[in-house]
PDB file of N, CA and C in Angstrom:
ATOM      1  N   UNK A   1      33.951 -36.331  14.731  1.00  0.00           N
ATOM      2  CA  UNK A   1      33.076 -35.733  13.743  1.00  0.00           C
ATOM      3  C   UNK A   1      33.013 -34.214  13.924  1.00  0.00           C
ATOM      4  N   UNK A   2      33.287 -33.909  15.115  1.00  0.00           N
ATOM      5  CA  UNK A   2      32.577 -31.939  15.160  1.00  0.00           C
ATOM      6  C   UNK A   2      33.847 -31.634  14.951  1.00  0.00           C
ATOM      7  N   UNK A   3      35.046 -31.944  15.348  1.00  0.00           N
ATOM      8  CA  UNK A   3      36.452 -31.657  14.672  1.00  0.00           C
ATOM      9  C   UNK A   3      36.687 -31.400  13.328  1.00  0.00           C
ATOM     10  N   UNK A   4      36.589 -32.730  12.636  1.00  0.00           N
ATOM     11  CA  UNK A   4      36.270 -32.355  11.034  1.00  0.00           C
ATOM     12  C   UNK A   4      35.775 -31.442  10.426  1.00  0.00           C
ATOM     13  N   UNK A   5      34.325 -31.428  11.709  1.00  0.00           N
ATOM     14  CA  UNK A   5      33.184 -29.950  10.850  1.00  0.00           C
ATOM     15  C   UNK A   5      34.129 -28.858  11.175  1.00  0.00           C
ATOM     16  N   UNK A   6      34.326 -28.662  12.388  1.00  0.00           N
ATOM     17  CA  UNK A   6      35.139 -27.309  12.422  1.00  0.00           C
ATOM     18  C   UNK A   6      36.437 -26.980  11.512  1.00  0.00           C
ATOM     19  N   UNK A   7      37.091 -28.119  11.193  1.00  0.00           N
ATOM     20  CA  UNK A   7      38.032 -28.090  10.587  1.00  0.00           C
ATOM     21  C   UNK A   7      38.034 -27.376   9.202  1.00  0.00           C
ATOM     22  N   UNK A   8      36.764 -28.083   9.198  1.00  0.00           N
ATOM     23  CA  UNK A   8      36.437 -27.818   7.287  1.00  0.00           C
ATOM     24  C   UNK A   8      35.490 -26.356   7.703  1.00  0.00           C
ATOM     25  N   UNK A   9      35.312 -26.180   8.560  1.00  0.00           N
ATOM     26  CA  UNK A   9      34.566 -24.820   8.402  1.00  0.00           C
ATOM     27  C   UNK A   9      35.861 -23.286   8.953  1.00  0.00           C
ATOM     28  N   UNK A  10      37.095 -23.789   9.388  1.00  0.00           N
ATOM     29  CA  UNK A  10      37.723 -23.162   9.478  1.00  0.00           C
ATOM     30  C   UNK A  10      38.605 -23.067   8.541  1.00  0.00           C
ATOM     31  N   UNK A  11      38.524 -23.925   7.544  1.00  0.00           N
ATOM     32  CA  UNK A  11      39.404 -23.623   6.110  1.00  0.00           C
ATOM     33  C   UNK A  11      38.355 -22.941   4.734  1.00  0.00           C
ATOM     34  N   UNK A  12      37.298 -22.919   5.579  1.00  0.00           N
ATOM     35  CA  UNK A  12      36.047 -22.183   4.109  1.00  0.00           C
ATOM     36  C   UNK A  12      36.223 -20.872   4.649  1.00  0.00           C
ATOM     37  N   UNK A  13      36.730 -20.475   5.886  1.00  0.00           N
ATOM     38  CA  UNK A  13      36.614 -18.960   6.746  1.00  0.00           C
ATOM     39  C   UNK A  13      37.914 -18.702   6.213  1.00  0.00           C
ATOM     40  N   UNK A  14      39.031 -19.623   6.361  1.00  0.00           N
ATOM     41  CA  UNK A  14      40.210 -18.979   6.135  1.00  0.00           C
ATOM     42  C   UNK A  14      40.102 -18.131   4.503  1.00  0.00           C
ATOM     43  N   UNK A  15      39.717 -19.171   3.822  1.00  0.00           N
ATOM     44  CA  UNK A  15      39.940 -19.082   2.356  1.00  0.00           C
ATOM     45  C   UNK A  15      39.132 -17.729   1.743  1.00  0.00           C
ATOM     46  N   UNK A  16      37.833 -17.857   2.542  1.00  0.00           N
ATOM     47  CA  UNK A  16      36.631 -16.186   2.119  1.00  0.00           C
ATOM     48  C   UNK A  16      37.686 -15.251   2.537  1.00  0.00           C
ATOM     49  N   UNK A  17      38.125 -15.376   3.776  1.00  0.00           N
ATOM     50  CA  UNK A  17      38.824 -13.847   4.180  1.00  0.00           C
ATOM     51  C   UNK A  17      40.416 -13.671   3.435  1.00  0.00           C
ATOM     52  N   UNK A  18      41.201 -14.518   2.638  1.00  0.00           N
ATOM     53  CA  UNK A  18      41.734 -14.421   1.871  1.00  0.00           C
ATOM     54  C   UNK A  18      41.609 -13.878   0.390  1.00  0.00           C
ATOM     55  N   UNK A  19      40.265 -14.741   0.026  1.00  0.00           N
ATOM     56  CA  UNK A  19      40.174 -14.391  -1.145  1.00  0.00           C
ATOM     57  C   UNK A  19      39.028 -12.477  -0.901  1.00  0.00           C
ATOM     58  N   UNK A  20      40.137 -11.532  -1.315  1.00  0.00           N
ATOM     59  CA  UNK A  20      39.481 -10.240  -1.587  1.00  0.00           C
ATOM     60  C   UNK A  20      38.789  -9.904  -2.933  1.00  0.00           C
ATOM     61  N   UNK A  21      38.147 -10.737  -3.724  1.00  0.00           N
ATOM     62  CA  UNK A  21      38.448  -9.943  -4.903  1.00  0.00           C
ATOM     63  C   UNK A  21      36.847  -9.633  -5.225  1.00  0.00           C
ATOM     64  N   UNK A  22      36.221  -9.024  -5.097  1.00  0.00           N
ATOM     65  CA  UNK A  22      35.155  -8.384  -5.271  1.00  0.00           C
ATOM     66  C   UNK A  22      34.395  -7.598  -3.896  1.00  0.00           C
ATOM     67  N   UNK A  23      35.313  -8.035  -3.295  1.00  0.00           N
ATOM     68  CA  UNK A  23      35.271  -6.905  -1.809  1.00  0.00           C
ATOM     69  C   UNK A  23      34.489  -5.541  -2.025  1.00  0.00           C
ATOM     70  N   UNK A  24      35.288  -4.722  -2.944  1.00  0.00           N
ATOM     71  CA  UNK A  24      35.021  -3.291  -2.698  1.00  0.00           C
ATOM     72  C   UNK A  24      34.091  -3.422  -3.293  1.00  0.00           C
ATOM     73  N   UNK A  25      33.297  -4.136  -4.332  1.00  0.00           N
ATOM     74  CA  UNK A  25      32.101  -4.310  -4.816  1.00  0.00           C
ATOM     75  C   UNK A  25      30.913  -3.847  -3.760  1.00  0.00           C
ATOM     76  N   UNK A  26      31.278  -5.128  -2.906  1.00  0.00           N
ATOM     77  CA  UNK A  26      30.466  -5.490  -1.684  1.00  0.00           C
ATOM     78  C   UNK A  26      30.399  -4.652  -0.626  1.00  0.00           C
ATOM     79  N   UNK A  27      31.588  -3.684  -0.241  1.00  0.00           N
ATOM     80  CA  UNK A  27      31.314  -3.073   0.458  1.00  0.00           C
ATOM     81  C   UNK A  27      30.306  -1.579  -0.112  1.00  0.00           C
ATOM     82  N   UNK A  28      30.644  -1.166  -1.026  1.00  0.00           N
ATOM     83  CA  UNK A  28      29.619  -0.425  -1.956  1.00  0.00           C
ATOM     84  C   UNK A  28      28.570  -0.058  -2.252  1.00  0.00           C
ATOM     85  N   UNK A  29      27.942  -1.874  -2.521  1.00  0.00           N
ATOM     86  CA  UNK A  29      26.630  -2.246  -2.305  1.00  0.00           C
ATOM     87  C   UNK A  29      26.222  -1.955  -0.857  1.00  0.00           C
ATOM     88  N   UNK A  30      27.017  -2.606  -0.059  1.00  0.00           N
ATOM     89  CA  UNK A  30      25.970  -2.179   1.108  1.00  0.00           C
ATOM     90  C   UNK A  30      25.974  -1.064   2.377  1.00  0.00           C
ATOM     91  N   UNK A  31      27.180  -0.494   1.375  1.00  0.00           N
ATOM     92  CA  UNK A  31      26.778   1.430   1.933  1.00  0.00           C
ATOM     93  C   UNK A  31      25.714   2.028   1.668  1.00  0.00           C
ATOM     94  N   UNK A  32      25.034   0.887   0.086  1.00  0.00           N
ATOM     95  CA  UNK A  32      24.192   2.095  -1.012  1.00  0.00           C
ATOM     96  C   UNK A  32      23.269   1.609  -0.051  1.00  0.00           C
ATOM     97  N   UNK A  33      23.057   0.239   0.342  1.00  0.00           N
ATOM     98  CA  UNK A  33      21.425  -0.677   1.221  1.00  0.00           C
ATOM     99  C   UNK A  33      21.647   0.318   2.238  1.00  0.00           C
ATOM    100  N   UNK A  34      22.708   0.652   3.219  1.00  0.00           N
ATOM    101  CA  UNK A  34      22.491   1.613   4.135  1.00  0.00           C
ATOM    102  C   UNK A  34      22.118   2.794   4.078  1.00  0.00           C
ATOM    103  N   UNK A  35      22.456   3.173   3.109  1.00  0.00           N
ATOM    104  CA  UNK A  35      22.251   4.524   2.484  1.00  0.00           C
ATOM    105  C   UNK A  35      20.408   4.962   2.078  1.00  0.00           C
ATOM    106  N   UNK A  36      20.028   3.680   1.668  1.00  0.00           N
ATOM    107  CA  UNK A  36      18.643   3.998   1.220  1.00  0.00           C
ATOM    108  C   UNK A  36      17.848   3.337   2.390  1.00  0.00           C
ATOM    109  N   UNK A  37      18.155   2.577   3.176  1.00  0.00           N
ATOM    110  CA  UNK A  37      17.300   2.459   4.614  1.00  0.00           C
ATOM    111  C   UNK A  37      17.424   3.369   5.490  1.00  0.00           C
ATOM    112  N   UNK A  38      18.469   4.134   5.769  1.00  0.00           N
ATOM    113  CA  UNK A  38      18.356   5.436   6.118  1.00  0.00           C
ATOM    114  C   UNK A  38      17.378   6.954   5.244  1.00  0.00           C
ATOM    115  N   UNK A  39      17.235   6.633   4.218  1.00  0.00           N
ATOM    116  CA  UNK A  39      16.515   7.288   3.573  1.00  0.00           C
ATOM    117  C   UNK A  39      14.955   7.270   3.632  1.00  0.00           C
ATOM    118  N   UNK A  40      14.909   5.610   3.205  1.00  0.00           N
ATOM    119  CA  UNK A  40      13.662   5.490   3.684  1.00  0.00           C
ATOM    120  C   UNK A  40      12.998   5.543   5.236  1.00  0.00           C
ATOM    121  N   UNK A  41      13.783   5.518   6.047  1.00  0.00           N
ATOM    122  CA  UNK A  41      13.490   5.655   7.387  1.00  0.00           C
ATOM    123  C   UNK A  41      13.070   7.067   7.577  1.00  0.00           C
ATOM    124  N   UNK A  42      13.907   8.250   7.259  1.00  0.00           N
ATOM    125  CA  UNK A  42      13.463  10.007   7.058  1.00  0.00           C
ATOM    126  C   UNK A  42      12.038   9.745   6.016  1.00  0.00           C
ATOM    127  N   UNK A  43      12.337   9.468   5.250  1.00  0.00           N
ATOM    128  CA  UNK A  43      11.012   9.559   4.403  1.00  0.00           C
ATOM    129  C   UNK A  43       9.669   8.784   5.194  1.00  0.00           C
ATOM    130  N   UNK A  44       9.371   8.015   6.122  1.00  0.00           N
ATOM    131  CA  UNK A  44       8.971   7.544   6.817  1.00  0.00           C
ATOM    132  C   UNK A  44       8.183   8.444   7.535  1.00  0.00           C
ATOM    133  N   UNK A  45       9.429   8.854   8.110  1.00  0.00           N
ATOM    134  CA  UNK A  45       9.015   9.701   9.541  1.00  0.00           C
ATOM    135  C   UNK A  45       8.517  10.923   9.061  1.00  0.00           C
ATOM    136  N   UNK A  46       9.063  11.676   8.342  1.00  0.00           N
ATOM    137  CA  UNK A  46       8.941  12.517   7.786  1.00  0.00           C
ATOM    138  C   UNK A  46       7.279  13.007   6.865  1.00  0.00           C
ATOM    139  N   UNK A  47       6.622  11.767   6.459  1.00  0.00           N
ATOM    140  CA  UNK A  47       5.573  11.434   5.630  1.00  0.00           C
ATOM    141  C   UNK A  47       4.645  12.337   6.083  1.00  0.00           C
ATOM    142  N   UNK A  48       4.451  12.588   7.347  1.00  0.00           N
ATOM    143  CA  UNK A  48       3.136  13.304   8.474  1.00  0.00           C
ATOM    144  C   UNK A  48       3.201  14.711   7.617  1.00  0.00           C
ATOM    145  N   UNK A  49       4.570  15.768   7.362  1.00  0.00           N
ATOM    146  CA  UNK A  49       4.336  16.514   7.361  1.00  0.00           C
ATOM    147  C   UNK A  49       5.335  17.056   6.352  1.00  0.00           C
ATOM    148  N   UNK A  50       4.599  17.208   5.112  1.00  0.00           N
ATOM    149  CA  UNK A  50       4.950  17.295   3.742  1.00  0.00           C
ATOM    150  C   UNK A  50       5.952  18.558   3.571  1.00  0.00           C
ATOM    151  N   UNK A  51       5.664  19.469   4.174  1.00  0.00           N
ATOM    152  CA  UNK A  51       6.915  20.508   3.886  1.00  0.00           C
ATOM    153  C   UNK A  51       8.069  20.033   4.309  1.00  0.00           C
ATOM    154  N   UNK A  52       7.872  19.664   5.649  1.00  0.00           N
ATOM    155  CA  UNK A  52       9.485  18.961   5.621  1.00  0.00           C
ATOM    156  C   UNK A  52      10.245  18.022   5.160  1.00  0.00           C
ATOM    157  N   UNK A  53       9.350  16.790   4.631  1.00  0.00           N
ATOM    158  CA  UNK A  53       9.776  15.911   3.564  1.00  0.00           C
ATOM    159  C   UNK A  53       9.951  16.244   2.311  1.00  0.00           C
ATOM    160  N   UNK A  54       9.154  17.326   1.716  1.00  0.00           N
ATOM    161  CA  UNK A  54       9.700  18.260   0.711  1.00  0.00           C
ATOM    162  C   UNK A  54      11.011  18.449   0.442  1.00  0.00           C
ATOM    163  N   UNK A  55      11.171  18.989   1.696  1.00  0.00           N
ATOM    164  CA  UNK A  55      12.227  20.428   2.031  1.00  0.00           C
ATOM    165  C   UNK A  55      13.655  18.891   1.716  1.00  0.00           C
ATOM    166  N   UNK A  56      13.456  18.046   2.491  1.00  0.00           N
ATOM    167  CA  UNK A  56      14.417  16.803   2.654  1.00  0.00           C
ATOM    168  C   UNK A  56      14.685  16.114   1.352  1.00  0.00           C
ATOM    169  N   UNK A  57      13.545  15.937   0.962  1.00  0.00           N
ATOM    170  CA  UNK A  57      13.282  15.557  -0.469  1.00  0.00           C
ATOM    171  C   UNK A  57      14.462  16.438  -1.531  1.00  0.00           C
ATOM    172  N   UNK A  58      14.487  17.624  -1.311  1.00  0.00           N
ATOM    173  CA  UNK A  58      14.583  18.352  -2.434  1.00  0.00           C
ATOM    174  C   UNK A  58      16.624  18.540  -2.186  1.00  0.00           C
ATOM    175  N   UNK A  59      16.381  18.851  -0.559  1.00  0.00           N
ATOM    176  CA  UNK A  59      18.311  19.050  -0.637  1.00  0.00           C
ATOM    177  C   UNK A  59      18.456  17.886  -0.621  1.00  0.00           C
ATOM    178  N   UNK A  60      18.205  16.101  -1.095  1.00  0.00           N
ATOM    179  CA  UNK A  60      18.687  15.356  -1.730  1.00  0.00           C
ATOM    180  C   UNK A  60      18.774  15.045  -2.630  1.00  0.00           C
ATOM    181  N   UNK A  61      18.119  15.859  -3.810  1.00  0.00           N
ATOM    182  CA  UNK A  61      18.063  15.475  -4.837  1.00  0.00           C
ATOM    183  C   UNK A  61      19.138  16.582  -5.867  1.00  0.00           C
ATOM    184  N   UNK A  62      19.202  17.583  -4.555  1.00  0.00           N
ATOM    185  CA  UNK A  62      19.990  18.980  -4.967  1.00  0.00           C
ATOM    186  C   UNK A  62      21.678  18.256  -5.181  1.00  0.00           C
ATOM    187  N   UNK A  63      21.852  17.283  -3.737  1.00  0.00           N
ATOM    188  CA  UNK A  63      23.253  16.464  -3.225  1.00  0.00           C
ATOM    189  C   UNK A  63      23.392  15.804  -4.421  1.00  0.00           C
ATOM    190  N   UNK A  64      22.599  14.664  -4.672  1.00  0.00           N
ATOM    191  CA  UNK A  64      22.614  14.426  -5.603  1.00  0.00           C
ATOM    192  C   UNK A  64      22.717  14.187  -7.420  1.00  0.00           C
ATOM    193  N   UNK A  65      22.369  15.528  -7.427  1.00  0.00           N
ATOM    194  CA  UNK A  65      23.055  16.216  -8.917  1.00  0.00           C
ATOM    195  C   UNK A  65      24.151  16.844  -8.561  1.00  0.00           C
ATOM    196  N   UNK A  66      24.684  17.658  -7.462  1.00  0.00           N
ATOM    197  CA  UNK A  66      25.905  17.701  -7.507  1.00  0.00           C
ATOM    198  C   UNK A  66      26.949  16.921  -7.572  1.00  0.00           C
ATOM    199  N   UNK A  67      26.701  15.577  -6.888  1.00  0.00           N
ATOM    200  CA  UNK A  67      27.409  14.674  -6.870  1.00  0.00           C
ATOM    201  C   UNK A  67      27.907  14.055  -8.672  1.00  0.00           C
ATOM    202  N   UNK A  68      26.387  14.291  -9.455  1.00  0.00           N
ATOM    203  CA  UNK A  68      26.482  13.473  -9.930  1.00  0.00           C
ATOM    204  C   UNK A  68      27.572  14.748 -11.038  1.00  0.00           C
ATOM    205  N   UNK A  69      26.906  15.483 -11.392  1.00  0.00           N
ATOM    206  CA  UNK A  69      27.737  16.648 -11.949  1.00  0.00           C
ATOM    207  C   UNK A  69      29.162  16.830 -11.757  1.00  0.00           C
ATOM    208  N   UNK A  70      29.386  16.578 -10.193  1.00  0.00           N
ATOM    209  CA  UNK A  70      31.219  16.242 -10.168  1.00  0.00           C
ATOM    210  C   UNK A  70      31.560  14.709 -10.891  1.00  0.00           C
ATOM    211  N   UNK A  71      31.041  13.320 -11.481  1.00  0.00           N
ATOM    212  CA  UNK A  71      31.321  12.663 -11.837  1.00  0.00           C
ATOM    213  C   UNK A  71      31.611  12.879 -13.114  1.00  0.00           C
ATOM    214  N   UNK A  72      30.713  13.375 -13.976  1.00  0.00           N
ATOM    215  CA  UNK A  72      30.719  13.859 -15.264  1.00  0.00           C
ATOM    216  C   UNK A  72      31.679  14.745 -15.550  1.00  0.00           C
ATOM    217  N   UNK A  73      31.579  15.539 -14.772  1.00  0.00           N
ATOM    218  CA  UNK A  73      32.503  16.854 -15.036  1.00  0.00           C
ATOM    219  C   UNK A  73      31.951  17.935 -15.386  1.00  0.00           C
ATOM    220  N   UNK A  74      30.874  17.899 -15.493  1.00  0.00           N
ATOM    221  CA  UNK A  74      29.889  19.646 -15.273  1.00  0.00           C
ATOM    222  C   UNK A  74      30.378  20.770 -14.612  1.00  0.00           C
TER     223      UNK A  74
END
């Protein structure tokens, strides 16, 4: 019986890591989850003392339109 299970659980592993096709999706998504738990973690810490969460606040939002401005083409 635990043969079988493994068996069949080593052909559901084979087959996920074969099949790529929404991968880069996924990896994407959870740059962006990293991306904003790191954010919220500064914003966190940061909360005590408003100029500097300002200050943090603001050159991300600065990154941010640039970024977005190179997508567009601005």
């Amino acid at each position: 019986m635990m043969t079988t299970m493994m068996q069949k659980l080593f052909v559901r592993a084979s087959f996920s890591l074969r099949n790529q096709k929404g991968a880069q999706s996924i990896e994407w998504i959870a740059l962006a989850a990293v991306v904003l738990a790191v954010l919220g973690a500064v914003a966190t810490f940061f909360s005590k003392d408003e100029n500097v969460g300002n200050a943090v606040s603001n050159t991300l939002s600065d990154v941010i339109e640039h970024i977005g401005d190179k997508i567009t083409g601005n």
